[in-house]
N, C-alpha and C. Protein backbone atom coordinates (compact mmCIF):
# COMPACT_ATOMS: atom_id res chain seq x y z
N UNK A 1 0.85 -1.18 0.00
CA UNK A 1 0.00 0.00 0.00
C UNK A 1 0.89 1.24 0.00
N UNK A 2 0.53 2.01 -1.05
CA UNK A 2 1.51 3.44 -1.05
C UNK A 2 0.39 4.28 0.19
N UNK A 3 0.92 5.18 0.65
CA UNK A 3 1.01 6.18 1.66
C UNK A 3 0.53 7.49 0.67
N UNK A 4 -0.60 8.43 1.58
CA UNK A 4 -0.70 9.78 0.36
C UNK A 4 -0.06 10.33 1.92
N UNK A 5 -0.33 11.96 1.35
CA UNK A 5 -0.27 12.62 2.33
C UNK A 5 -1.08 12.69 3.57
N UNK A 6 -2.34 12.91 2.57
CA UNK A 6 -3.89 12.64 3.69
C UNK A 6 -3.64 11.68 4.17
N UNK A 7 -3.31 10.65 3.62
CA UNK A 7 -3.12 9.20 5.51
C UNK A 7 -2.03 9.61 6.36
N UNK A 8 -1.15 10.06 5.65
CA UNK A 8 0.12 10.29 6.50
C UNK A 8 -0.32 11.16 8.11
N UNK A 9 -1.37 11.93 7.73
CA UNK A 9 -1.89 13.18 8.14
C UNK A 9 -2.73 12.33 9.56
N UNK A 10 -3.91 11.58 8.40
CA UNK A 10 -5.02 11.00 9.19
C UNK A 10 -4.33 10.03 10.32
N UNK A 11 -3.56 9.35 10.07
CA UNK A 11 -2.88 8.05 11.06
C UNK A 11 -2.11 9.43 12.12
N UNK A 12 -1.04 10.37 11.37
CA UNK A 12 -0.50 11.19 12.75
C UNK A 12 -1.61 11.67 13.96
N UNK A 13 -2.69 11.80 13.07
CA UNK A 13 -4.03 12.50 14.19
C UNK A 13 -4.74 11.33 15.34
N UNK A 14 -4.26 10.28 14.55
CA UNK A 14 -5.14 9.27 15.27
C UNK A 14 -4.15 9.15 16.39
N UNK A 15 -4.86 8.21 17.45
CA UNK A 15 -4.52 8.39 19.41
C UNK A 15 -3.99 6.67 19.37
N UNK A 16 -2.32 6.94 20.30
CA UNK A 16 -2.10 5.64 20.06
C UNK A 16 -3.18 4.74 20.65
N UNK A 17 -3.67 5.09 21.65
CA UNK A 17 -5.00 4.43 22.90
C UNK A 17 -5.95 3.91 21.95
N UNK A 18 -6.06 4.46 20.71
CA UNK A 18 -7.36 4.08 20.09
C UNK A 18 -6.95 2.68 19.25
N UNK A 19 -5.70 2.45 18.81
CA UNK A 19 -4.96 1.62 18.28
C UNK A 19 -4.23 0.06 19.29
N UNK A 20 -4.03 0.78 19.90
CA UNK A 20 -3.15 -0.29 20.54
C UNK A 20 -4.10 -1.46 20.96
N UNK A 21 -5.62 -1.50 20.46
CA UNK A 21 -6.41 -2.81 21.28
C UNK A 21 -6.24 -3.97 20.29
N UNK A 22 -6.41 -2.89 18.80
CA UNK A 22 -6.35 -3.45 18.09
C UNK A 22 -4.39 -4.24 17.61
N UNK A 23 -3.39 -3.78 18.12
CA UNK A 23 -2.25 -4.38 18.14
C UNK A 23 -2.64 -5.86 19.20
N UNK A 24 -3.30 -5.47 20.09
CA UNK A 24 -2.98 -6.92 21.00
C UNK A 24 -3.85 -7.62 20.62
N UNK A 25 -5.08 -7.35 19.71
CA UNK A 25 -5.78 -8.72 19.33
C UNK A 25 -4.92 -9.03 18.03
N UNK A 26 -4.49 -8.56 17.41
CA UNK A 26 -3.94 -9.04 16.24
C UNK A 26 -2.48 -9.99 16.79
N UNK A 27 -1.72 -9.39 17.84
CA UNK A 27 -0.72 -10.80 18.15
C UNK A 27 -1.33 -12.05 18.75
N UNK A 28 -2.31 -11.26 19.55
CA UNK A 28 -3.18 -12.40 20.38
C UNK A 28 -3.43 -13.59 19.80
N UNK A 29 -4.12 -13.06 17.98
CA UNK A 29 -4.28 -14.03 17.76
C UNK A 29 -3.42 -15.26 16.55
N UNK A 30 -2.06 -14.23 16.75
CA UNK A 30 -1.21 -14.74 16.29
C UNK A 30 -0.41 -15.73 17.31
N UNK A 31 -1.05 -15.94 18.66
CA UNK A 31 -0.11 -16.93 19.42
C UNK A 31 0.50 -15.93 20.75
N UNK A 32 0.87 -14.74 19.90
CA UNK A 32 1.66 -13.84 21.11
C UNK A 32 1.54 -13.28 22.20
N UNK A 33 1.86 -12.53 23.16
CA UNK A 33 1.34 -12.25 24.18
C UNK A 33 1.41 -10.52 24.39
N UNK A 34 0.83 -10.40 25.44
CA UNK A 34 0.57 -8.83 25.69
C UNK A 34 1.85 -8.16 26.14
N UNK A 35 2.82 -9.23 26.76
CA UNK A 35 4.33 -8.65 27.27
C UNK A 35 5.16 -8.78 25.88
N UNK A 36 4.88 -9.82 24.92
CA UNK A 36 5.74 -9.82 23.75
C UNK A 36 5.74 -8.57 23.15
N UNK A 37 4.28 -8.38 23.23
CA UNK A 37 3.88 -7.13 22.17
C UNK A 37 4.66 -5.57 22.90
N UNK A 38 4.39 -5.49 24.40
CA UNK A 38 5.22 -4.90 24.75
C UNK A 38 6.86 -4.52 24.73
N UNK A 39 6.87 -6.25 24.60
CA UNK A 39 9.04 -5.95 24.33
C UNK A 39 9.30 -5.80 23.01
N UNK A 40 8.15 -5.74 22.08
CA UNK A 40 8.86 -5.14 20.64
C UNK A 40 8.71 -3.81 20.54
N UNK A 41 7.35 -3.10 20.94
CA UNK A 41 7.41 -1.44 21.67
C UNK A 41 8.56 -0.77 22.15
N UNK A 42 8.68 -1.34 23.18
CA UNK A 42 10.42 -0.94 24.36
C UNK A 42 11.12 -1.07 23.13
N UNK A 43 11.52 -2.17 22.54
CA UNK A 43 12.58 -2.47 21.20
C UNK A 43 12.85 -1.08 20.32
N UNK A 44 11.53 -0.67 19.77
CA UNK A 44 11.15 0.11 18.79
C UNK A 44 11.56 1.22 19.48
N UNK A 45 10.98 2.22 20.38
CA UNK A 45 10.13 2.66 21.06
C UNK A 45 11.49 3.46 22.16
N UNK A 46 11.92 2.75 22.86
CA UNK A 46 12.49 2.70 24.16
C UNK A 46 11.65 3.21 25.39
N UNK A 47 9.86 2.94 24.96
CA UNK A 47 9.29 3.10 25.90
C UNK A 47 9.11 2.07 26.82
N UNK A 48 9.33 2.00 27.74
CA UNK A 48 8.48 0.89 29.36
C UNK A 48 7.39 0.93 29.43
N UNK A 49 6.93 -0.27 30.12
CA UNK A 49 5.32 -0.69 30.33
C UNK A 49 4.89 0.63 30.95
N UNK A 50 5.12 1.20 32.10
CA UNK A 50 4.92 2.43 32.84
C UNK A 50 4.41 3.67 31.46
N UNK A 51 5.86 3.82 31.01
CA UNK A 51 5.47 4.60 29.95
C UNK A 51 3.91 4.30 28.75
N UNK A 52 4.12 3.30 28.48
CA UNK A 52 2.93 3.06 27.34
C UNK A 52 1.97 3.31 28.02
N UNK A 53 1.65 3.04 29.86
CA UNK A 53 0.23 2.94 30.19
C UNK A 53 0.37 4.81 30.20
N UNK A 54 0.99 5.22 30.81
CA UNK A 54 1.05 6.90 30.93
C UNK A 54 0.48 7.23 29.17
N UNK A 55 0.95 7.11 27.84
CA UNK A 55 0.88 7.64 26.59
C UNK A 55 -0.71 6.94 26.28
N UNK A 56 -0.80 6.20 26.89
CA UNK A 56 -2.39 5.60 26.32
C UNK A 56 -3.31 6.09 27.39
N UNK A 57 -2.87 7.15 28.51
CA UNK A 57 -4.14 7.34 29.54
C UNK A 57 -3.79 8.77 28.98
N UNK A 58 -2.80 8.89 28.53
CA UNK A 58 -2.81 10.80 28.07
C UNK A 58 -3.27 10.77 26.84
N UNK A 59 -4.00 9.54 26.20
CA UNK A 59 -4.17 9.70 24.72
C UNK A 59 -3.55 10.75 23.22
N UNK A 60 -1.94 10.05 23.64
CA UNK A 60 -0.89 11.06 23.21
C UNK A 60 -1.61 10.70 21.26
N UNK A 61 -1.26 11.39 20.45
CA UNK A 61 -1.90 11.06 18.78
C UNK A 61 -0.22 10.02 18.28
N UNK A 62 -0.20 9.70 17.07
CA UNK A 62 1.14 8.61 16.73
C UNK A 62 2.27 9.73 16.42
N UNK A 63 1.87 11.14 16.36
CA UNK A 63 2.71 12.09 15.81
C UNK A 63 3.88 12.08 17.06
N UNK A 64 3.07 12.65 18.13
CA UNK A 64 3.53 13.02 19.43
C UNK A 64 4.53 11.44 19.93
N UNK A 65 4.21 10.56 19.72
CA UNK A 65 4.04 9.38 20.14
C UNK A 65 5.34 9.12 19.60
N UNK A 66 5.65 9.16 18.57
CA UNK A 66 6.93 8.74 17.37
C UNK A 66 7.61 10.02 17.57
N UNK A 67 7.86 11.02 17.92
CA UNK A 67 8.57 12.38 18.08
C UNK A 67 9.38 12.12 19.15
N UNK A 68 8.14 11.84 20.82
CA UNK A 68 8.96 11.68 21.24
C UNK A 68 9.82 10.51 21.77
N UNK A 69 9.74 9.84 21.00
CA UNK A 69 10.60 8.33 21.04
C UNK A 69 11.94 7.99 20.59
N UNK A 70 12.64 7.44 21.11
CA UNK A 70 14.31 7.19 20.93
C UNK A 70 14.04 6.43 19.89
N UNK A 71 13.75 6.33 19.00
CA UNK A 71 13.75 5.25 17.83
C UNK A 71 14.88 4.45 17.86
N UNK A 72 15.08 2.61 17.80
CA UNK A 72 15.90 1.88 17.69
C UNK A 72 16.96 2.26 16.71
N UNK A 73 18.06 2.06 16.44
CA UNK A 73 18.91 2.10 15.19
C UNK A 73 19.29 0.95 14.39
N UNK A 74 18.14 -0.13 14.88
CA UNK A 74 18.00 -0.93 14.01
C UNK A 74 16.46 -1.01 13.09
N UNK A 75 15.76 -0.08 13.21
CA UNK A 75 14.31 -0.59 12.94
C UNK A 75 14.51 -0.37 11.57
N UNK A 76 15.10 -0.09 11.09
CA UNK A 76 15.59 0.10 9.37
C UNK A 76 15.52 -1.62 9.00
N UNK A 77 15.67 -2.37 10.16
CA UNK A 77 15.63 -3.88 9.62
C UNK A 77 14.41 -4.71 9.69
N UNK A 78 13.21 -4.01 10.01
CA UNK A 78 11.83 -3.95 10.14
C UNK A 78 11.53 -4.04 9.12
N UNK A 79 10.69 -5.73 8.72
CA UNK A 79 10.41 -6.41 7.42
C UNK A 79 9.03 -6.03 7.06
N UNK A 80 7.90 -6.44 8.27
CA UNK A 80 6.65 -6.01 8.35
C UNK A 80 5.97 -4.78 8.53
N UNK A 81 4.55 -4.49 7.53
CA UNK A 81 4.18 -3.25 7.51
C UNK A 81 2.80 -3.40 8.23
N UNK A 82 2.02 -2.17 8.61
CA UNK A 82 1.05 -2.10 9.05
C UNK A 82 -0.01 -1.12 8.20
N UNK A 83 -0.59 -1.00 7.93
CA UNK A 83 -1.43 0.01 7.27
C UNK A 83 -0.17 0.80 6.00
N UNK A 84 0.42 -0.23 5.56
CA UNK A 84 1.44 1.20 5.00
C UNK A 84 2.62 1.12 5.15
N UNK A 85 2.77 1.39 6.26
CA UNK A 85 4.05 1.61 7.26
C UNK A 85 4.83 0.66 8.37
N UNK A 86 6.19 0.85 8.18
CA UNK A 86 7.21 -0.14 8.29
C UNK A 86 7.62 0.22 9.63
């Protein structure tokens, strides 16, 4: 799926809180678990469980969310996409 601007736009606006139920049923029902799904977050992310529950009760949007995150310096090796995006 190519990316326009308008999604680029629409997904930054959207709230990670509104998303993330839908991340844990989708590993869920891939076998995985709610801490897996968590240690690829931290991975990504360098956020902690603490942290994610704080960004999903402040209903931070994915803009805010990905700004302020240490991004891995490996996620460039990130095979799988989601809506789009790698």
């Amino acid at each position: 799926m190519k990316t326009t601007h308008k999604h680029d736009e629409r997904i930054a606006k959207m709230t990670f809180a509104s998303v993330y139920p839908h991340y844990l049923t989708k590993v869920e029902k891939k076998g995985r678990t709610k801490e897996e799904l968590h240690q690829v977050i931290e991975w990504l992310t360098n956020y902690d469980g603490d942290m994610l529950k704080n960004l999903i009760k402040e209903k931070v949007t994915f803009e805010q969310f990905f700004q302020d995150a240490t991004l891995n310096k490996n996620a460039h090796l990130i095979t799988g996409v989601i809506c789009g995006y790698r």
